[in-house]
PDB file of N, CA and C in Angstrom:
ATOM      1  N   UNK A   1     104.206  96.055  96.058  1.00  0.00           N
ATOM      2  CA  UNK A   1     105.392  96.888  95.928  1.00  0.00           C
ATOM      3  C   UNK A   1     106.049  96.608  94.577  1.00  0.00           C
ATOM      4  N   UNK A   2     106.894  97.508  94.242  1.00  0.00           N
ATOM      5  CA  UNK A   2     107.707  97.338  93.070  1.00  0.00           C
ATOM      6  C   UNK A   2     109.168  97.505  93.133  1.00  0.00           C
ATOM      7  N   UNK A   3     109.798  97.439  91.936  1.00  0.00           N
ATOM      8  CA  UNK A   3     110.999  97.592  92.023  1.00  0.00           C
ATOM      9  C   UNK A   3     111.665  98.427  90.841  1.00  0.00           C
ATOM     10  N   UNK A   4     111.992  99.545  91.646  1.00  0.00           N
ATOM     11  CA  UNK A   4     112.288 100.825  90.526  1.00  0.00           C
ATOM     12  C   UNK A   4     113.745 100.892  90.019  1.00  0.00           C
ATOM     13  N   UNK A   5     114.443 102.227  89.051  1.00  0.00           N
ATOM     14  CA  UNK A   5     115.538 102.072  88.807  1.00  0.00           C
ATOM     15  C   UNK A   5     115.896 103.778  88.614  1.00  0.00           C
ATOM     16  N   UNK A   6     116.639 104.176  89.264  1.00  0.00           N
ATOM     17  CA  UNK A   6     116.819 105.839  89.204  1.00  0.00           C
ATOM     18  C   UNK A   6     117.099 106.546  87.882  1.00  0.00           C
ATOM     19  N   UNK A   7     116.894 107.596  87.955  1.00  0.00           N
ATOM     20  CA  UNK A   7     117.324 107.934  86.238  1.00  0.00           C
ATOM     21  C   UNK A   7     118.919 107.996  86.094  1.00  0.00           C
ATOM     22  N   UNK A   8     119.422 108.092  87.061  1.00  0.00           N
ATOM     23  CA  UNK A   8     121.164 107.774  87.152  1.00  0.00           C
ATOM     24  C   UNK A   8     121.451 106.810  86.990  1.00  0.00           C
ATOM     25  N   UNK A   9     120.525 105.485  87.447  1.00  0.00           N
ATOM     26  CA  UNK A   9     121.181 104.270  87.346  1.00  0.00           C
ATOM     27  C   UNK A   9     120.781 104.058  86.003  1.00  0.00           C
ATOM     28  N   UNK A  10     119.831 104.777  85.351  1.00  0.00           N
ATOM     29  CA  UNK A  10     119.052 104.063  83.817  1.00  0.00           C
ATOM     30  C   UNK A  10     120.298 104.589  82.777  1.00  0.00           C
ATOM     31  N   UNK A  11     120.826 105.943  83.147  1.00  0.00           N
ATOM     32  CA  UNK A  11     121.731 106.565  82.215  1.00  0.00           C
ATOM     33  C   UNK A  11     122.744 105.857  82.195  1.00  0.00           C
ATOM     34  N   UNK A  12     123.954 104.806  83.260  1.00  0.00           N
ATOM     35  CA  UNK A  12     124.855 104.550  83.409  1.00  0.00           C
ATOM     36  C   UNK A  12     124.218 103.066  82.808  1.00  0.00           C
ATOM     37  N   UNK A  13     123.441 102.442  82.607  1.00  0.00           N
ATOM     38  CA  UNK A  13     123.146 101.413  82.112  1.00  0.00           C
ATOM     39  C   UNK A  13     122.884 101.469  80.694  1.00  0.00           C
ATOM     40  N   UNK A  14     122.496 103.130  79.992  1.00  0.00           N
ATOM     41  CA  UNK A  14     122.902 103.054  78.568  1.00  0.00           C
ATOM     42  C   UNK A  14     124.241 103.679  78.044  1.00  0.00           C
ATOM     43  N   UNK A  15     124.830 104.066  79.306  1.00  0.00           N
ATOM     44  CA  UNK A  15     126.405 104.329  78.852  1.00  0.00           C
ATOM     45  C   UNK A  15     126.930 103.200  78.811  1.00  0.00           C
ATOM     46  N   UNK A  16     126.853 102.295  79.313  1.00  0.00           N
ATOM     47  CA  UNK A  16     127.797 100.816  79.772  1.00  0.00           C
ATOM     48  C   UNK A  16     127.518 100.446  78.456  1.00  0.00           C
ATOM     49  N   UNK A  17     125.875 100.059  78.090  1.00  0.00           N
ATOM     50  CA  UNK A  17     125.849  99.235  76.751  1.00  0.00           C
ATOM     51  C   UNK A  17     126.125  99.633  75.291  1.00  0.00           C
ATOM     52  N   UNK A  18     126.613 101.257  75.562  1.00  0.00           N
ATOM     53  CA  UNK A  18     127.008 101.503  74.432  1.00  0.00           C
ATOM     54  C   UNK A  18     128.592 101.053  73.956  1.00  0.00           C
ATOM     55  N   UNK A  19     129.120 100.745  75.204  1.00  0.00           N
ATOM     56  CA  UNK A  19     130.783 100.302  74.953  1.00  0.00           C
ATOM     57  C   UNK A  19     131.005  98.700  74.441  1.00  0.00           C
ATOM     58  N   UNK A  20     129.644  98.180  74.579  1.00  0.00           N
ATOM     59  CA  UNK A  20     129.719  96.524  74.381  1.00  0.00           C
ATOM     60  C   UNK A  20     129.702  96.618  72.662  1.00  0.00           C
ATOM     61  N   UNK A  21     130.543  95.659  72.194  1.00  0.00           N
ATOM     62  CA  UNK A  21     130.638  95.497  70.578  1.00  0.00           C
ATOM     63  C   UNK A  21     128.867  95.038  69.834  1.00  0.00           C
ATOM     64  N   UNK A  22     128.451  94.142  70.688  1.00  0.00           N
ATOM     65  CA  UNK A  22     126.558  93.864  70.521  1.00  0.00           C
ATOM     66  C   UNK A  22     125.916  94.484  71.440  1.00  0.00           C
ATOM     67  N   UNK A  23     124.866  95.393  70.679  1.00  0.00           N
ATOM     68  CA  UNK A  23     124.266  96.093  72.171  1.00  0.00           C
ATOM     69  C   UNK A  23     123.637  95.228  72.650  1.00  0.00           C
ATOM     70  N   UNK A  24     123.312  95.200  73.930  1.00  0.00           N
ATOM     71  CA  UNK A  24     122.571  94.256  74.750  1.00  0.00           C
ATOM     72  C   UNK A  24     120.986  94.210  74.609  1.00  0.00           C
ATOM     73  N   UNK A  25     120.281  92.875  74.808  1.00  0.00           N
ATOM     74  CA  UNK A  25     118.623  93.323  75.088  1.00  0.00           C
ATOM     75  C   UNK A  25     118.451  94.039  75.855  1.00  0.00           C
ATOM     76  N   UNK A  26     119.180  93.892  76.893  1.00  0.00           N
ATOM     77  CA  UNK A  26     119.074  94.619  78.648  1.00  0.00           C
ATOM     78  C   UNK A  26     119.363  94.094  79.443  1.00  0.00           C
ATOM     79  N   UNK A  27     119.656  94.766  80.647  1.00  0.00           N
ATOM     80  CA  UNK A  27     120.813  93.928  81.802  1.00  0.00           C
ATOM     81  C   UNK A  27     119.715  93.169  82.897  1.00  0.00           C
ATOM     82  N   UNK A  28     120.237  91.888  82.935  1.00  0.00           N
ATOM     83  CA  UNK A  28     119.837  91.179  84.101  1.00  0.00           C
ATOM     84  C   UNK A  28     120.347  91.461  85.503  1.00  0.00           C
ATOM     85  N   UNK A  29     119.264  91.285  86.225  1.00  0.00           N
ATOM     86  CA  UNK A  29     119.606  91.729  87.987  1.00  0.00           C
ATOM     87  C   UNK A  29     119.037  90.832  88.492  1.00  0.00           C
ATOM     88  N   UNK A  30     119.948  90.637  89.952  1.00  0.00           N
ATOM     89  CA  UNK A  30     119.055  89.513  90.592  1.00  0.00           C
ATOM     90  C   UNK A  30     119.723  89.491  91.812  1.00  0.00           C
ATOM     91  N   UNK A  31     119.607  88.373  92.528  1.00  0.00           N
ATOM     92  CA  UNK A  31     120.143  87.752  93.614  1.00  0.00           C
ATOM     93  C   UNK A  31     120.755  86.238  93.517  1.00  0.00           C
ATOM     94  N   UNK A  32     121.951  86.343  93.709  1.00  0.00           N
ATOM     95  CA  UNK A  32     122.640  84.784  93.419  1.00  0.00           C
ATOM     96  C   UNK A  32     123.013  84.443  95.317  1.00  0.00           C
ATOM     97  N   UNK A  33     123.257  83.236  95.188  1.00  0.00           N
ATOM     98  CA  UNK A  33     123.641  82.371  96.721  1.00  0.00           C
ATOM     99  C   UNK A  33     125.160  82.883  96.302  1.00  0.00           C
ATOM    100  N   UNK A  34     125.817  83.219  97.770  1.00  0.00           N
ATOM    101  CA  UNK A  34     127.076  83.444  97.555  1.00  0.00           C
ATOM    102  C   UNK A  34     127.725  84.310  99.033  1.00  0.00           C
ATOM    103  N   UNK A  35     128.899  85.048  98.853  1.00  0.00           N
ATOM    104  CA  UNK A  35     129.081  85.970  99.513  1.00  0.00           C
ATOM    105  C   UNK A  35     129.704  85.474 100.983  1.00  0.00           C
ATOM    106  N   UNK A  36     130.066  86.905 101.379  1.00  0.00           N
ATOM    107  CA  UNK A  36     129.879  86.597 103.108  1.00  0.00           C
ATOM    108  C   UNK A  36     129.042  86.541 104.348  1.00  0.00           C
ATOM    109  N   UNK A  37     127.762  86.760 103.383  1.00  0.00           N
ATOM    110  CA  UNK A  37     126.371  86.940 104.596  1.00  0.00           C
ATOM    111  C   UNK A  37     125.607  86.257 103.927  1.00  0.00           C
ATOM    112  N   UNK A  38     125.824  85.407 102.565  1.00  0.00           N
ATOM    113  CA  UNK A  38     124.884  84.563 102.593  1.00  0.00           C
ATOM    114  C   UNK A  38     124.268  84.767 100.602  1.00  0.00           C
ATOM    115  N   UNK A  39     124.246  86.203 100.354  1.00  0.00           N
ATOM    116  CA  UNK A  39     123.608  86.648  98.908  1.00  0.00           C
ATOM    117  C   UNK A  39     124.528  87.214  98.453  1.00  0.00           C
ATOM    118  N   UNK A  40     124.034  87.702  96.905  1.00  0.00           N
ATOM    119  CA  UNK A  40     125.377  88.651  96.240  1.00  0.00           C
ATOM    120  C   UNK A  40     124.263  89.384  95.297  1.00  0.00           C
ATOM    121  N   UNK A  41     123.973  90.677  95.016  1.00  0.00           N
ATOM    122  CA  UNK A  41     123.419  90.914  93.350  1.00  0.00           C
ATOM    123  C   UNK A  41     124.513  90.701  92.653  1.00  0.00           C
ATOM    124  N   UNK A  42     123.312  90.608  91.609  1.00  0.00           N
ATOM    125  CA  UNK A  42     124.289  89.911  90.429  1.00  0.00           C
ATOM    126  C   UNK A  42     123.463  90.895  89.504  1.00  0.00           C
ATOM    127  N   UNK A  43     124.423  91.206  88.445  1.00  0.00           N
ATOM    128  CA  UNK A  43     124.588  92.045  87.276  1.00  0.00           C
ATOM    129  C   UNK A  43     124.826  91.688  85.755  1.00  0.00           C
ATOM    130  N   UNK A  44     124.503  91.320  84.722  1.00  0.00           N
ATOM    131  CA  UNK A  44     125.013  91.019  83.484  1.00  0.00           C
ATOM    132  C   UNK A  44     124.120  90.774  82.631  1.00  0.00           C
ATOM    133  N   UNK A  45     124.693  91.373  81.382  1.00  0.00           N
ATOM    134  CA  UNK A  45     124.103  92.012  80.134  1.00  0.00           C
ATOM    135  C   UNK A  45     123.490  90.653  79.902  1.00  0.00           C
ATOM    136  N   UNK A  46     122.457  90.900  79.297  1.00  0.00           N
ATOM    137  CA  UNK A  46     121.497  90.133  78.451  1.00  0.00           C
ATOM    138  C   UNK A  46     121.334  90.217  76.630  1.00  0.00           C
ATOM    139  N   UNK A  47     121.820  89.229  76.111  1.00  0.00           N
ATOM    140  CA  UNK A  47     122.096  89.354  74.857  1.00  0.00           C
ATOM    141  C   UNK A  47     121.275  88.530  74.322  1.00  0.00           C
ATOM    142  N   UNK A  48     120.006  87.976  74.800  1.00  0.00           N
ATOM    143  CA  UNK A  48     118.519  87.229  74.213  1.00  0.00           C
ATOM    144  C   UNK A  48     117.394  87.993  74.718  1.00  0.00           C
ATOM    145  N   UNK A  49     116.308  87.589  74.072  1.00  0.00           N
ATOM    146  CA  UNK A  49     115.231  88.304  74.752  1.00  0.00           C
ATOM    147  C   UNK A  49     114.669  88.103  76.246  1.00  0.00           C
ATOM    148  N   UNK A  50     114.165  88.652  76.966  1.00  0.00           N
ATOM    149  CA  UNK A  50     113.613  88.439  78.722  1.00  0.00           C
ATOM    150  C   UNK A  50     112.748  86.948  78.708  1.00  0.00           C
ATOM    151  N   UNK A  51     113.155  86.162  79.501  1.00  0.00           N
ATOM    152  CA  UNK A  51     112.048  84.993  79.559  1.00  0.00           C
ATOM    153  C   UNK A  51     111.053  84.949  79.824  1.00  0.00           C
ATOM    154  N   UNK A  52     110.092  84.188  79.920  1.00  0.00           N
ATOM    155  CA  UNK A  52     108.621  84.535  79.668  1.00  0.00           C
ATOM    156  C   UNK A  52     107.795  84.792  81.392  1.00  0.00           C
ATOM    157  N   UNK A  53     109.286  84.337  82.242  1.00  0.00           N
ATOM    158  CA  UNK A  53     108.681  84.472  83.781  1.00  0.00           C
ATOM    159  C   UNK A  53     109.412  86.085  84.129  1.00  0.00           C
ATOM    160  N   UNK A  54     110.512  86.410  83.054  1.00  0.00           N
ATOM    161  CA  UNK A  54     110.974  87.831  83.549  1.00  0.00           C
ATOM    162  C   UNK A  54     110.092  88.671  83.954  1.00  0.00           C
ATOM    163  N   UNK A  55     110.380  89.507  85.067  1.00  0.00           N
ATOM    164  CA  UNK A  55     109.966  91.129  84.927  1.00  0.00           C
ATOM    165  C   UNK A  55     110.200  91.835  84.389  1.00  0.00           C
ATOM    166  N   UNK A  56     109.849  92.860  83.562  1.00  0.00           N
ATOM    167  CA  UNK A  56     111.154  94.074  82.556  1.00  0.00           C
ATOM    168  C   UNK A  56     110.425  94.679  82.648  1.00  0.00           C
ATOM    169  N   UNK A  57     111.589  95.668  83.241  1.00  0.00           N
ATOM    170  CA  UNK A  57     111.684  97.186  83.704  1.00  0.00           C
ATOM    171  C   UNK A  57     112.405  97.957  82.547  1.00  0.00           C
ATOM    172  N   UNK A  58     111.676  98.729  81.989  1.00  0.00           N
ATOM    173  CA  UNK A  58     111.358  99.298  80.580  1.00  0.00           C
ATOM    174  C   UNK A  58     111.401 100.748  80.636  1.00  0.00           C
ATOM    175  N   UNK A  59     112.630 101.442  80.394  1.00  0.00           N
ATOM    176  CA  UNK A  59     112.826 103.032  80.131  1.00  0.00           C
ATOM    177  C   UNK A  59     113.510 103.706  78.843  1.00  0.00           C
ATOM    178  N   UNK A  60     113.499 104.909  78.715  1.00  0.00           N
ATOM    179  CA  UNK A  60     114.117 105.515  77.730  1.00  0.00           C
ATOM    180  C   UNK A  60     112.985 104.714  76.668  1.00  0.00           C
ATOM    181  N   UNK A  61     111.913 104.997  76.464  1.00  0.00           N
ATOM    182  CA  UNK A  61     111.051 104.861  75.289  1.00  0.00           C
ATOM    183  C   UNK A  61     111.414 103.037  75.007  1.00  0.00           C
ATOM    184  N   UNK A  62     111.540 101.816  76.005  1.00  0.00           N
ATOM    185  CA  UNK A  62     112.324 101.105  75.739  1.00  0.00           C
ATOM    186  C   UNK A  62     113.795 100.553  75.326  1.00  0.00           C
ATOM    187  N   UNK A  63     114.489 101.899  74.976  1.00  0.00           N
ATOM    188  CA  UNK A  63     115.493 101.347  74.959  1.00  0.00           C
ATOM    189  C   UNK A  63     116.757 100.987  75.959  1.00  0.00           C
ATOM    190  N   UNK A  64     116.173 101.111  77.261  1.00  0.00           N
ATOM    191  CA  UNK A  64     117.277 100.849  78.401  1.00  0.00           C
ATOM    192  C   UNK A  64     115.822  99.927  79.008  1.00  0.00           C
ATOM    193  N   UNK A  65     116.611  98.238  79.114  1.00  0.00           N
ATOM    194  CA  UNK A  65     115.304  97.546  79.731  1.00  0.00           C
ATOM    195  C   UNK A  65     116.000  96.668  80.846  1.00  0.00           C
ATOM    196  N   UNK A  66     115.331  95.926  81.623  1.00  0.00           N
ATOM    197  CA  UNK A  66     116.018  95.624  83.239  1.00  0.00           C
ATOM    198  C   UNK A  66     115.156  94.518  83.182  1.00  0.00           C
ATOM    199  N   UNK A  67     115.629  93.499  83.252  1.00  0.00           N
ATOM    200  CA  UNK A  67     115.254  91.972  83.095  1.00  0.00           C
ATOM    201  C   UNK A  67     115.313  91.503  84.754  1.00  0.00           C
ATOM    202  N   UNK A  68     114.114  91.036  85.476  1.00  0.00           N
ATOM    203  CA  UNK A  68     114.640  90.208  87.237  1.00  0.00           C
ATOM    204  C   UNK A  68     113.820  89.078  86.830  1.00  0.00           C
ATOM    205  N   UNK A  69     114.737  87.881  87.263  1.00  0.00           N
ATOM    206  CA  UNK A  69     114.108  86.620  87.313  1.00  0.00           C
ATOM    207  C   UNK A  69     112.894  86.635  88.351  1.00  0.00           C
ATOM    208  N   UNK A  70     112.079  85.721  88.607  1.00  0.00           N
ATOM    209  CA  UNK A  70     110.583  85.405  89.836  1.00  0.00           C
ATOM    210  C   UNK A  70     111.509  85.264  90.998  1.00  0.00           C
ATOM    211  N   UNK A  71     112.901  84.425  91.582  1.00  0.00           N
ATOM    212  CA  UNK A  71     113.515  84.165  92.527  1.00  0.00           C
ATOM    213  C   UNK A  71     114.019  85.872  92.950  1.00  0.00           C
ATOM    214  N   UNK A  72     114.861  86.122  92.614  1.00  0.00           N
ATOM    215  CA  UNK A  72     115.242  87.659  93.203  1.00  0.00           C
ATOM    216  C   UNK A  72     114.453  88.718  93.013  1.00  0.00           C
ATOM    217  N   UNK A  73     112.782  88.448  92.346  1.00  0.00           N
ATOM    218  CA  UNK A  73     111.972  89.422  92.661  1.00  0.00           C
ATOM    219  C   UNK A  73     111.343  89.770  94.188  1.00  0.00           C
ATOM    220  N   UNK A  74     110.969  88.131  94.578  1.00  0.00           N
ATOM    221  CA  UNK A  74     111.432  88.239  96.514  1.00  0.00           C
ATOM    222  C   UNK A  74     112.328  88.689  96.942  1.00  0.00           C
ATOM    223  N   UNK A  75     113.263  88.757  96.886  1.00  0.00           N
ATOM    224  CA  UNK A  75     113.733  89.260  97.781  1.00  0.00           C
ATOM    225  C   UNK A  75     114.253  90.708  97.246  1.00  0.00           C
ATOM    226  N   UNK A  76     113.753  91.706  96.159  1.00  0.00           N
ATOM    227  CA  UNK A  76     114.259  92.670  95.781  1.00  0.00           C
ATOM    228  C   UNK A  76     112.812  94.033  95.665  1.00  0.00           C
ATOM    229  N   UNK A  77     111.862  93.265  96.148  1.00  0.00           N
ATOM    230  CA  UNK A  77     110.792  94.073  95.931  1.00  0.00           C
ATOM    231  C   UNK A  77     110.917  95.093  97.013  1.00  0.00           C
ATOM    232  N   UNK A  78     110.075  96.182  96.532  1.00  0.00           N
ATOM    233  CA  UNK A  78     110.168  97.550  96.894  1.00  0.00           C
ATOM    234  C   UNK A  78     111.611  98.023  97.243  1.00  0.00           C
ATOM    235  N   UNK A  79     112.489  97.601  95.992  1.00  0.00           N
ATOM    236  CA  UNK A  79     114.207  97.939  96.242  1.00  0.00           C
ATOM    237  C   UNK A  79     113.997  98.777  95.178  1.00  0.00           C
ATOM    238  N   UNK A  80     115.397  99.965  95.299  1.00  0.00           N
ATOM    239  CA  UNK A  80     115.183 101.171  93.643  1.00  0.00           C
ATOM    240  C   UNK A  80     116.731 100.375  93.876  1.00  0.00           C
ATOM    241  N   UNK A  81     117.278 100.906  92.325  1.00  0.00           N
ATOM    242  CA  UNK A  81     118.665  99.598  92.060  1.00  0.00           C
ATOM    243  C   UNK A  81     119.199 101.908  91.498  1.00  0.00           C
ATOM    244  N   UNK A  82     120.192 102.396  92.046  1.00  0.00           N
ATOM    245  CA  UNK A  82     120.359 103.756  92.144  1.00  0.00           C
ATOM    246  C   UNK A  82     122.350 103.695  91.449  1.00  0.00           C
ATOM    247  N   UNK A  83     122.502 104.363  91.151  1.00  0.00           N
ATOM    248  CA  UNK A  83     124.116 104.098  90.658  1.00  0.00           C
ATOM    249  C   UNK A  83     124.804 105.770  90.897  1.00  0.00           C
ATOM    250  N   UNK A  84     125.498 105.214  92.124  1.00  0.00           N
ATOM    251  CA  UNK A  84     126.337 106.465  93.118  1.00  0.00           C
ATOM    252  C   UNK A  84     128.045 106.807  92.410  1.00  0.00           C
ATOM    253  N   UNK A  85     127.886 107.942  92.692  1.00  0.00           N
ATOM    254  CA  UNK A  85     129.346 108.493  92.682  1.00  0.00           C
ATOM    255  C   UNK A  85     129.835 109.136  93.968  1.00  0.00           C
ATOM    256  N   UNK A  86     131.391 108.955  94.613  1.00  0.00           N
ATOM    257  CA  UNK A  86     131.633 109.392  95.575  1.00  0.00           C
ATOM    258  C   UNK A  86     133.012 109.515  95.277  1.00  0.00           C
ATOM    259  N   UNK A  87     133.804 109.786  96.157  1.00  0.00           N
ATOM    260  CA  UNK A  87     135.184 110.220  96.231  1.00  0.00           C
ATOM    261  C   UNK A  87     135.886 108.867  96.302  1.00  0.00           C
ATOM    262  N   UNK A  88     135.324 107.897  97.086  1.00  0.00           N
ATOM    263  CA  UNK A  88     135.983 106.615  96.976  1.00  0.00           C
ATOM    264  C   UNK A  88     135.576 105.499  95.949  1.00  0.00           C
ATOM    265  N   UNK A  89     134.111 105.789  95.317  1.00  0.00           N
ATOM    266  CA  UNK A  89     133.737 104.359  94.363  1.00  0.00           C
ATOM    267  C   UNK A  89     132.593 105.221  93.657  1.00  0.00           C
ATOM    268  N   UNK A  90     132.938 104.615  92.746  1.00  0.00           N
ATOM    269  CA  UNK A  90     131.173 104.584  91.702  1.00  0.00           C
ATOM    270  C   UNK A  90     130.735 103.254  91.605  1.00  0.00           C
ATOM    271  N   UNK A  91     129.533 103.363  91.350  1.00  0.00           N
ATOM    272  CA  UNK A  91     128.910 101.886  91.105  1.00  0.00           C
ATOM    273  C   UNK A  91     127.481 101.907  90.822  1.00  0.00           C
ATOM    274  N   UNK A  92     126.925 100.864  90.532  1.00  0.00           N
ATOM    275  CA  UNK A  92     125.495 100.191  91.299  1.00  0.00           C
ATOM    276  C   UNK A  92     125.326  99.667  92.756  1.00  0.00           C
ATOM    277  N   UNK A  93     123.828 100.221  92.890  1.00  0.00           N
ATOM    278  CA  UNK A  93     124.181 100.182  94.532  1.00  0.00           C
ATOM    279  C   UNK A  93     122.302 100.418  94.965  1.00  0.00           C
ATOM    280  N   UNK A  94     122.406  99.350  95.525  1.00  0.00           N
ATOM    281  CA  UNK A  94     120.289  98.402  96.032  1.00  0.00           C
ATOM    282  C   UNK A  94     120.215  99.298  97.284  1.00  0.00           C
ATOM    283  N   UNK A  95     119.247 100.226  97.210  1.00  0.00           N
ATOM    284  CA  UNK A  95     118.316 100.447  98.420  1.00  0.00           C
ATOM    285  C   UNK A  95     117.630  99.442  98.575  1.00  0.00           C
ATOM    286  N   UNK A  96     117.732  98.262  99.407  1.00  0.00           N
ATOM    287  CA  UNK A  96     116.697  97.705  99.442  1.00  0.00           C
ATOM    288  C   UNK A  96     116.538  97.112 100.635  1.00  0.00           C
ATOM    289  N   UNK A  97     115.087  97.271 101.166  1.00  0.00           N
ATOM    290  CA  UNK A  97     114.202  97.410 102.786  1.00  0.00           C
ATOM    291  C   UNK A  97     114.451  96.361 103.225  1.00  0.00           C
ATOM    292  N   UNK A  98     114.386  95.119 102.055  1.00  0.00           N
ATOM    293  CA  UNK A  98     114.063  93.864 102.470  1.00  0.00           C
ATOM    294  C   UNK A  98     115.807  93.054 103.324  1.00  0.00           C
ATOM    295  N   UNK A  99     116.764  93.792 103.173  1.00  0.00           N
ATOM    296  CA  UNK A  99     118.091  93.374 103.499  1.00  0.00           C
ATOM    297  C   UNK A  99     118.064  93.548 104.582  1.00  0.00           C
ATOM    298  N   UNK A 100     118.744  92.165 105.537  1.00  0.00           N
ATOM    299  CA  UNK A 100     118.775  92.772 107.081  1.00  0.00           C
ATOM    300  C   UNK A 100     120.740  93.127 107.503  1.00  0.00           C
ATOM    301  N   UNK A 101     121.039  93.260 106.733  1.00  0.00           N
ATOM    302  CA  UNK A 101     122.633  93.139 106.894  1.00  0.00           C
ATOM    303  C   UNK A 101     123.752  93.127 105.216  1.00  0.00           C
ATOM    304  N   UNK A 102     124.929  93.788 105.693  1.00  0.00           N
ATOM    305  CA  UNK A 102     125.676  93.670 104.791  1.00  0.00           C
ATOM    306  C   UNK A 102     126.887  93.211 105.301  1.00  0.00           C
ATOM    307  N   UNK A 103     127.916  92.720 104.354  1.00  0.00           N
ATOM    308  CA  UNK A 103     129.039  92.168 105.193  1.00  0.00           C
ATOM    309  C   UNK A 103     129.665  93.820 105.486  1.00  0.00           C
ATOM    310  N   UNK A 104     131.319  93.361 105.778  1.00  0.00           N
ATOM    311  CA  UNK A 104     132.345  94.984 105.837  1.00  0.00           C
ATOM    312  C   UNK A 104     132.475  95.440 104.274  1.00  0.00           C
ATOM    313  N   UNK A 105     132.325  94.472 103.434  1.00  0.00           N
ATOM    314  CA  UNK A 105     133.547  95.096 102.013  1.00  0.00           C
ATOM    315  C   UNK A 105     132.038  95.200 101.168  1.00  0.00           C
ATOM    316  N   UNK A 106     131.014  95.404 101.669  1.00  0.00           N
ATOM    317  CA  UNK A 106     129.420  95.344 100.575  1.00  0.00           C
ATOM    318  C   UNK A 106     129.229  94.681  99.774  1.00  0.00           C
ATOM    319  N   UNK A 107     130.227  93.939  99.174  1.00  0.00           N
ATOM    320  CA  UNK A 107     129.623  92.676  98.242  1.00  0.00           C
ATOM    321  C   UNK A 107     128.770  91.648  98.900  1.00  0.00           C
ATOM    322  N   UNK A 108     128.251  91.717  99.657  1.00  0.00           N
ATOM    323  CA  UNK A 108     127.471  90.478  99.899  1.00  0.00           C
ATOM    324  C   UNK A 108     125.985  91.120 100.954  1.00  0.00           C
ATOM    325  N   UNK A 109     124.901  90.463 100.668  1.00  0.00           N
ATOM    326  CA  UNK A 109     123.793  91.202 101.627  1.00  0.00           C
ATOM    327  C   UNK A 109     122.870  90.112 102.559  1.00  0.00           C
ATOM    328  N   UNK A 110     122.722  90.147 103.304  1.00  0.00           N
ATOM    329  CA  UNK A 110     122.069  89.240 104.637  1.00  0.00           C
ATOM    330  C   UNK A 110     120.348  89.438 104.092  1.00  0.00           C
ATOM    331  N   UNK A 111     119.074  88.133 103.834  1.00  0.00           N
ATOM    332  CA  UNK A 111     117.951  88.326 104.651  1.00  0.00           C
ATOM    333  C   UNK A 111     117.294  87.467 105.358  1.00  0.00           C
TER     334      UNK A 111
END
């Protein structure tokens, strides 16, 4: 399985890095310990190159790239990472199979 990224979420990830004063290499994603069920994704720009155990997820001819460490590639595989608009929130926001639970307020995901 893999782990994809929507063309909505790829666009809002080169709108974001165009507001940063250094553009970014590309944004890191993952899974950190935390939360109320136990996990949290985690989100933030990458301003070195991908490490040599990264995954990178590589669009826009390279220039929008998606860095996942080997640890939150378990638990994020066959997830698309999709970025919603609604009447109450915009955001980033994990389809992902492998989650068995979320808390009430969605910051945090159970597996």
């Amino acid at each position: 399985m893999a782990i994809s990224v929507t063309p909505r979420a790829v666009e809002e990830i080169k709108r974001a890095a165009t507001k940063r004063a250094k553009a970014p290499k590309g944004l890191r994603v993952g899974i950190r310990g935390g939360g109320c069920t136990g996990f949290t994704y985690m989100f933030e720009w990458a301003d070195n190159e991908p490490r040599p155990e990264d995954q990178v997820l590589s669009y826009e001819e390279g220039h929008v790239q998606v860095f996942i460490d080997p640890k939150s590639r378990v638990f994020l595989d066959g997830s698309t990472l999709d970025y919603a608009t609604t009447l109450m929130q915009r955001g980033f926001k994990w389809v992902n199979p492998n989650a068995k639970g979320t808390c009430g307020c969605g910051e945090s995901v159970q597996f």
